[in-house]
PDB file of N, CA and C in Angstrom:
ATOM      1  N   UNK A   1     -13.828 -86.196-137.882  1.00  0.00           N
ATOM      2  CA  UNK A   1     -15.232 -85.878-138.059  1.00  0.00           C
ATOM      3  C   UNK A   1     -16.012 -87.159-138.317  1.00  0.00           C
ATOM      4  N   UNK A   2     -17.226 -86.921-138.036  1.00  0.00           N
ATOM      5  CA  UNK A   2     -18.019 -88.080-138.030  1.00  0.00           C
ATOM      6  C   UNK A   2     -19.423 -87.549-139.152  1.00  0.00           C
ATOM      7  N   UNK A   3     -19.220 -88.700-140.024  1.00  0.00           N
ATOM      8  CA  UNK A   3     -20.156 -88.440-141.268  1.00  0.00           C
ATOM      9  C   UNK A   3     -21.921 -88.630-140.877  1.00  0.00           C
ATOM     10  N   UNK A   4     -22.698 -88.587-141.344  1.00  0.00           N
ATOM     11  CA  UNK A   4     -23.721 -88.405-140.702  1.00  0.00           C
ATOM     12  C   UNK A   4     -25.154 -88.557-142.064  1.00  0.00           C
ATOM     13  N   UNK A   5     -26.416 -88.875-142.073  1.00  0.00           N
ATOM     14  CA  UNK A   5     -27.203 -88.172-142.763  1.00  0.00           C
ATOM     15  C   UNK A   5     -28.196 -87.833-141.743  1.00  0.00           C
ATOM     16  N   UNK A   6     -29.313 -87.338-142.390  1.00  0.00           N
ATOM     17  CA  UNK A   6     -30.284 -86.490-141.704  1.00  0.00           C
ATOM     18  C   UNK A   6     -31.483 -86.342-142.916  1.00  0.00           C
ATOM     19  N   UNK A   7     -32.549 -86.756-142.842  1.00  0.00           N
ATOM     20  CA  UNK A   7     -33.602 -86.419-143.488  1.00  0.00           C
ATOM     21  C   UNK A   7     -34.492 -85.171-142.854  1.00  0.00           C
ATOM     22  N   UNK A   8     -34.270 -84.236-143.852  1.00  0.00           N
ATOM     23  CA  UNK A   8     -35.076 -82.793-142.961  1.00  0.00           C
ATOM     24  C   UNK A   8     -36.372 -82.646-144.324  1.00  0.00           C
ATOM     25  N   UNK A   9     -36.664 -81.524-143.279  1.00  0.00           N
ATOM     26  CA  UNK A   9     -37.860 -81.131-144.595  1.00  0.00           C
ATOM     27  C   UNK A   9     -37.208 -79.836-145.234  1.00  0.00           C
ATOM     28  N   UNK A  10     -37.686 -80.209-146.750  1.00  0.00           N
ATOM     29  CA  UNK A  10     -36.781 -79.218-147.580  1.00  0.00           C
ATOM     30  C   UNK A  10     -36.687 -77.772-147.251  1.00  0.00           C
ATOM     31  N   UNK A  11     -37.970 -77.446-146.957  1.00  0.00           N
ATOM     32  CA  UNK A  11     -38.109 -76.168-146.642  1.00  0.00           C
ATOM     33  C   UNK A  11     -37.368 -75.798-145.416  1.00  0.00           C
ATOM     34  N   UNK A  12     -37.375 -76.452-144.751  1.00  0.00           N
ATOM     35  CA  UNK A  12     -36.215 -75.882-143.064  1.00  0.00           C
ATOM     36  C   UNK A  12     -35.509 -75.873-143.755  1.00  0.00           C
ATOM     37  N   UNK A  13     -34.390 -76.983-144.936  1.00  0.00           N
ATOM     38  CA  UNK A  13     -33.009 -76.935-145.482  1.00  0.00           C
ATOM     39  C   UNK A  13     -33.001 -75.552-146.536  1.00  0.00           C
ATOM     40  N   UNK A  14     -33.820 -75.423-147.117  1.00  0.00           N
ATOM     41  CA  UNK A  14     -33.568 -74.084-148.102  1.00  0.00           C
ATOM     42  C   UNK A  14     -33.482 -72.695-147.296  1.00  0.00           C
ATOM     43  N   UNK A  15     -33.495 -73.208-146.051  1.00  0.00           N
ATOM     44  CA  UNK A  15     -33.751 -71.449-145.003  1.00  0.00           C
ATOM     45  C   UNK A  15     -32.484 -71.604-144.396  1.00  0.00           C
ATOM     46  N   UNK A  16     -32.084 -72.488-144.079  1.00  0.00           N
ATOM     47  CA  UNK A  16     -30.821 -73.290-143.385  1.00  0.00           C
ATOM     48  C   UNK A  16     -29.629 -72.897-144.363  1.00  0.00           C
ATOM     49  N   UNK A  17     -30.150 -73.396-145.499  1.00  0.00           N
ATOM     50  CA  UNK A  17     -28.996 -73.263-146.091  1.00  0.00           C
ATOM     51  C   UNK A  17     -28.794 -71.575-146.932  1.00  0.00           C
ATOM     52  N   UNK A  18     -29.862 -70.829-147.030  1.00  0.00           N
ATOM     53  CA  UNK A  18     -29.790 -69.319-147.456  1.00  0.00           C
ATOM     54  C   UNK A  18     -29.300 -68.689-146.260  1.00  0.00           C
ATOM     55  N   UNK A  19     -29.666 -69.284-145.016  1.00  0.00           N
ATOM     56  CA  UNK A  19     -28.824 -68.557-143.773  1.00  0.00           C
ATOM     57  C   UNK A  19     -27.382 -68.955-143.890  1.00  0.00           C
ATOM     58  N   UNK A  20     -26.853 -69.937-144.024  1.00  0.00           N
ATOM     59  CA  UNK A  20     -25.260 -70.495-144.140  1.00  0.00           C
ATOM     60  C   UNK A  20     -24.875 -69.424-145.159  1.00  0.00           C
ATOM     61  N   UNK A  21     -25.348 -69.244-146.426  1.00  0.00           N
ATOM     62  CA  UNK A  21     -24.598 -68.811-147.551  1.00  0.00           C
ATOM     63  C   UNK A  21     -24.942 -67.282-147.441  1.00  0.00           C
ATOM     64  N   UNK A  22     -25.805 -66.829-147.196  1.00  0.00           N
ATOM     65  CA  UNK A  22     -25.597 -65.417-146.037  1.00  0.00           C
ATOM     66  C   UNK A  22     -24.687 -64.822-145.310  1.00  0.00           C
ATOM     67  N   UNK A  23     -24.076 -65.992-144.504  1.00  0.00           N
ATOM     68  CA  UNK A  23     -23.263 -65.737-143.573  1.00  0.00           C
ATOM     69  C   UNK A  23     -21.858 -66.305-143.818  1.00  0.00           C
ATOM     70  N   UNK A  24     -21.736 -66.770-145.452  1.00  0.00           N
ATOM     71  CA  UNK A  24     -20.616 -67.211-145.630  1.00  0.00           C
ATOM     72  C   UNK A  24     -19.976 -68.597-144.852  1.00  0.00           C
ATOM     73  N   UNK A  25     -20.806 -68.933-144.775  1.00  0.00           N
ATOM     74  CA  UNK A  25     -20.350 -70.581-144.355  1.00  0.00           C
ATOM     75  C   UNK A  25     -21.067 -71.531-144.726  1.00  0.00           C
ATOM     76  N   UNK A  26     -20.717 -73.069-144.531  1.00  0.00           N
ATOM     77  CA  UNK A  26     -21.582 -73.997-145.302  1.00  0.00           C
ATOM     78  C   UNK A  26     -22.470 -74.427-144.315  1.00  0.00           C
ATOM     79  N   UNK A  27     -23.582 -75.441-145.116  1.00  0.00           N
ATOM     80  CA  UNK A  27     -24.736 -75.128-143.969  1.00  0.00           C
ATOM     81  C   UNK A  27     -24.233 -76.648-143.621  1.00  0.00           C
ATOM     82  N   UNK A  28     -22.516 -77.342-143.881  1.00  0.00           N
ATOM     83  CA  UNK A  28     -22.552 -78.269-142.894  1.00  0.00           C
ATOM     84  C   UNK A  28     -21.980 -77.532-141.540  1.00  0.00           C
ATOM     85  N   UNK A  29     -21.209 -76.214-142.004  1.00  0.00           N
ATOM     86  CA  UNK A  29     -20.401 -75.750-140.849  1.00  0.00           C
ATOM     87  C   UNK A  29     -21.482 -75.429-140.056  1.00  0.00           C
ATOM     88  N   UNK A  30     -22.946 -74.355-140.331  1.00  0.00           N
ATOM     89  CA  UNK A  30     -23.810 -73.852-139.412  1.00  0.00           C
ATOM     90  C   UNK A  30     -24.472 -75.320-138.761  1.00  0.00           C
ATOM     91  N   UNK A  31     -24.769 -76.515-139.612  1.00  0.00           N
ATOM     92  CA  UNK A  31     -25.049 -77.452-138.206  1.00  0.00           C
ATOM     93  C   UNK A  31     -24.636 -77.931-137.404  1.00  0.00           C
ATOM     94  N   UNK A  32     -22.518 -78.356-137.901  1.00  0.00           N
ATOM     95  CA  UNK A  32     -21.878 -78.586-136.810  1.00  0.00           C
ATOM     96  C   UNK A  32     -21.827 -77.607-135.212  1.00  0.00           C
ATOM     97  N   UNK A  33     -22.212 -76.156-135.549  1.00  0.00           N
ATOM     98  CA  UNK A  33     -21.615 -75.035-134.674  1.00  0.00           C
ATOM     99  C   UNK A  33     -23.698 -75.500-134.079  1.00  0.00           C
ATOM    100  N   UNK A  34     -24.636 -75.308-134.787  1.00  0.00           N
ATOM    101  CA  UNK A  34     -25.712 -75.732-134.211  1.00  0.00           C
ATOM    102  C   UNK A  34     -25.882 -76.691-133.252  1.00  0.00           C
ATOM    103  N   UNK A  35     -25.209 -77.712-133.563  1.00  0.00           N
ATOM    104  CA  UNK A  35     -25.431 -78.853-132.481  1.00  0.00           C
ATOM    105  C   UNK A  35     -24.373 -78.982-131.075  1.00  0.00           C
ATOM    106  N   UNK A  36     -23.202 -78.107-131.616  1.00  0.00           N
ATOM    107  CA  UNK A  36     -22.286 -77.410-130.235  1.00  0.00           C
ATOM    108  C   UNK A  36     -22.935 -76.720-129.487  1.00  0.00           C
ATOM    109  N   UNK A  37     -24.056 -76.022-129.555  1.00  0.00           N
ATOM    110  CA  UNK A  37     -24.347 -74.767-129.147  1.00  0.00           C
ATOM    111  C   UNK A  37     -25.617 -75.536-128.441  1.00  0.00           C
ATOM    112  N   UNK A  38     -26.812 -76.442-129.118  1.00  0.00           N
ATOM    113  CA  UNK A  38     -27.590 -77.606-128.461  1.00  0.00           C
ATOM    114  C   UNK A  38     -26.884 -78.291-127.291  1.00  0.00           C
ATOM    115  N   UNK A  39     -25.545 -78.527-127.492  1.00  0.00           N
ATOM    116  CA  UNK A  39     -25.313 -79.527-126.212  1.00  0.00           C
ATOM    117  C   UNK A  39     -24.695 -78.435-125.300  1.00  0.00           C
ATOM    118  N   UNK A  40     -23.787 -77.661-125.277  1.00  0.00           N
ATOM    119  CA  UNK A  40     -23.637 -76.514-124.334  1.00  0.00           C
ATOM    120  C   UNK A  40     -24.717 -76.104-123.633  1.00  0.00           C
ATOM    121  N   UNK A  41     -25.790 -75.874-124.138  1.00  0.00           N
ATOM    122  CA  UNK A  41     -27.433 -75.329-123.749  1.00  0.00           C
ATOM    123  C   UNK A  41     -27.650 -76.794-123.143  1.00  0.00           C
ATOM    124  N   UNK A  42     -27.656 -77.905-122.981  1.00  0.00           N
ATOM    125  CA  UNK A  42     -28.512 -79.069-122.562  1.00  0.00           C
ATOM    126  C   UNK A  42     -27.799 -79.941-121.695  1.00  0.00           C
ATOM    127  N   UNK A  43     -26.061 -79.505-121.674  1.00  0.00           N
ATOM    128  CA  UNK A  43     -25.389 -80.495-121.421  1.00  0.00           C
ATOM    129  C   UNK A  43     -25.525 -80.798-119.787  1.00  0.00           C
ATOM    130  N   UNK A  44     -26.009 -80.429-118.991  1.00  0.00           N
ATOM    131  CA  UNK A  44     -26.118 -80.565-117.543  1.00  0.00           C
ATOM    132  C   UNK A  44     -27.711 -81.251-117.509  1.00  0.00           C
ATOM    133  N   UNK A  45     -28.527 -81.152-118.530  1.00  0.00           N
ATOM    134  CA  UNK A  45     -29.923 -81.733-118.585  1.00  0.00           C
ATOM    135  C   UNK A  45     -29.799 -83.333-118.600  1.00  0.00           C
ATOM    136  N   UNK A  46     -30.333 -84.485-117.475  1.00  0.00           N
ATOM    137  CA  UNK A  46     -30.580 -85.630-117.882  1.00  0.00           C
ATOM    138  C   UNK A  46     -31.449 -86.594-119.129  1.00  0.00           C
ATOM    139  N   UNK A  47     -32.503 -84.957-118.624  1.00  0.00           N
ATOM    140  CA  UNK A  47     -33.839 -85.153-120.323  1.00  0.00           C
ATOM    141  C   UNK A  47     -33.683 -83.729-120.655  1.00  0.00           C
ATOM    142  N   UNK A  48     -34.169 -84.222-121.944  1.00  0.00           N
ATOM    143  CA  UNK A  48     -34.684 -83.102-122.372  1.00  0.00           C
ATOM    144  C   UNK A  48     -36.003 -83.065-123.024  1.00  0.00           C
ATOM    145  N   UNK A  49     -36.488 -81.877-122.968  1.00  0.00           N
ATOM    146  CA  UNK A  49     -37.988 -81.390-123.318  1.00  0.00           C
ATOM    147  C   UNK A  49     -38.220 -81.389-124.467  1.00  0.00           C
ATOM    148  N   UNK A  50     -39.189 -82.227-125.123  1.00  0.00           N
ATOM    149  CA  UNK A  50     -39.249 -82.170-126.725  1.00  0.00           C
ATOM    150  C   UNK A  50     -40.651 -82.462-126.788  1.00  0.00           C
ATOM    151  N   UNK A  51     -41.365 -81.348-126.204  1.00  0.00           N
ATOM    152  CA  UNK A  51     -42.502 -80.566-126.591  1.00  0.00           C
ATOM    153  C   UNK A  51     -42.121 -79.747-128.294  1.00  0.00           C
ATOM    154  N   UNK A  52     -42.680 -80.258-129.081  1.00  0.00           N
ATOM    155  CA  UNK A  52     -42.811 -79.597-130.229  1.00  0.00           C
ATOM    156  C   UNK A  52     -44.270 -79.078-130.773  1.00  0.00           C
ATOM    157  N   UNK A  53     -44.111 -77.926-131.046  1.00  0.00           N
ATOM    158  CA  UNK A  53     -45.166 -77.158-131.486  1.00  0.00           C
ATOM    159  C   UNK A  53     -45.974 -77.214-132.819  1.00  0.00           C
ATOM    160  N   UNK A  54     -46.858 -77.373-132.610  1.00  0.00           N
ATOM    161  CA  UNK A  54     -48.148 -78.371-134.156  1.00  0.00           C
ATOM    162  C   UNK A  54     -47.827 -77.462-134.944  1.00  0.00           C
ATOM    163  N   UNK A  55     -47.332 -77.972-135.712  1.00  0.00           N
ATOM    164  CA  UNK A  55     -47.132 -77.250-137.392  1.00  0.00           C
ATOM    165  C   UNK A  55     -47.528 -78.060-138.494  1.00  0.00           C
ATOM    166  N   UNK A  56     -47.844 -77.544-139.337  1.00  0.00           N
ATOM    167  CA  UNK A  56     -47.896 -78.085-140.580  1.00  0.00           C
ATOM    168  C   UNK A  56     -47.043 -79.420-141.054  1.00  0.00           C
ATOM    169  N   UNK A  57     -45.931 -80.066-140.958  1.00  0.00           N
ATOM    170  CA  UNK A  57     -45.154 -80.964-140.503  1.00  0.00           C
ATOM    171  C   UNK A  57     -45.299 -82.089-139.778  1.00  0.00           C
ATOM    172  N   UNK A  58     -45.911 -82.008-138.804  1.00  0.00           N
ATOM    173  CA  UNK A  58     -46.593 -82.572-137.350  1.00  0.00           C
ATOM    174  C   UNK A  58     -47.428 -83.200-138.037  1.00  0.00           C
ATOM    175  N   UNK A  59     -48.339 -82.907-139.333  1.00  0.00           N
ATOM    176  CA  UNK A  59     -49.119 -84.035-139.580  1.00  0.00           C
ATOM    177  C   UNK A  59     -48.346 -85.041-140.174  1.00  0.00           C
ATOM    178  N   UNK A  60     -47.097 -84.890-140.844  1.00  0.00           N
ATOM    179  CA  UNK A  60     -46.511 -85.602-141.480  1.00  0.00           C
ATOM    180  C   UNK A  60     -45.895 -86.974-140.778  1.00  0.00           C
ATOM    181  N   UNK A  61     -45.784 -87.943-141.698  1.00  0.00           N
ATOM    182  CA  UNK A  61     -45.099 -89.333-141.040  1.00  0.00           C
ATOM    183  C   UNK A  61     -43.560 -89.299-141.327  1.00  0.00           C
ATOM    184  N   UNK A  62     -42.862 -89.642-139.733  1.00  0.00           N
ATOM    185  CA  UNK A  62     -41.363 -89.657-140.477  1.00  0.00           C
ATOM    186  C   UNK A  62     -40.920 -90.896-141.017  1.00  0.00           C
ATOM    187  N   UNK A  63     -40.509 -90.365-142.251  1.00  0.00           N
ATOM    188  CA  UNK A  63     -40.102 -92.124-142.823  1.00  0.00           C
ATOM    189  C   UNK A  63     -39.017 -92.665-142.546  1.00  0.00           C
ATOM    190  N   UNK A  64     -38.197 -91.937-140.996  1.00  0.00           N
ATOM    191  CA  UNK A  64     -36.949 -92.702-140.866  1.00  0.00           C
ATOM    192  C   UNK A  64     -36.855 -91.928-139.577  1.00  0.00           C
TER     193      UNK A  64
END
């Protein structure tokens, strides 16, 4: 396995992670199986589309 960080916004992680512990798994297992499931869905794509939708967030600066 390959270690990793990730700066999210808390609020996606507290939904993220009440969905993991919901479903009885950890919310590192639901992102590993998340990002399997991203490249299965993309893996024949050269680009991909990252049109993101204005949210509340969107005004925000990423600090990394």
């Amino acid at each position: 396995m390959k270690r990793i960080t990730v700066t999210v916004d808390p609020d996606d992680y507290a939904a993220f992670d009440s969905m993991a512990r919901h479903s009885n798994v950890t919310a590192s297992w639901l992102i590993r199986r998340s990002m399997r499931e991203f490249i299965e869905r993309h893996e024949q794509d050269r680009v991909i589309s990252l049109t993101l939708p204005q949210t509340r967030r969107a005004n925000r600066k990423d600090p990394g």
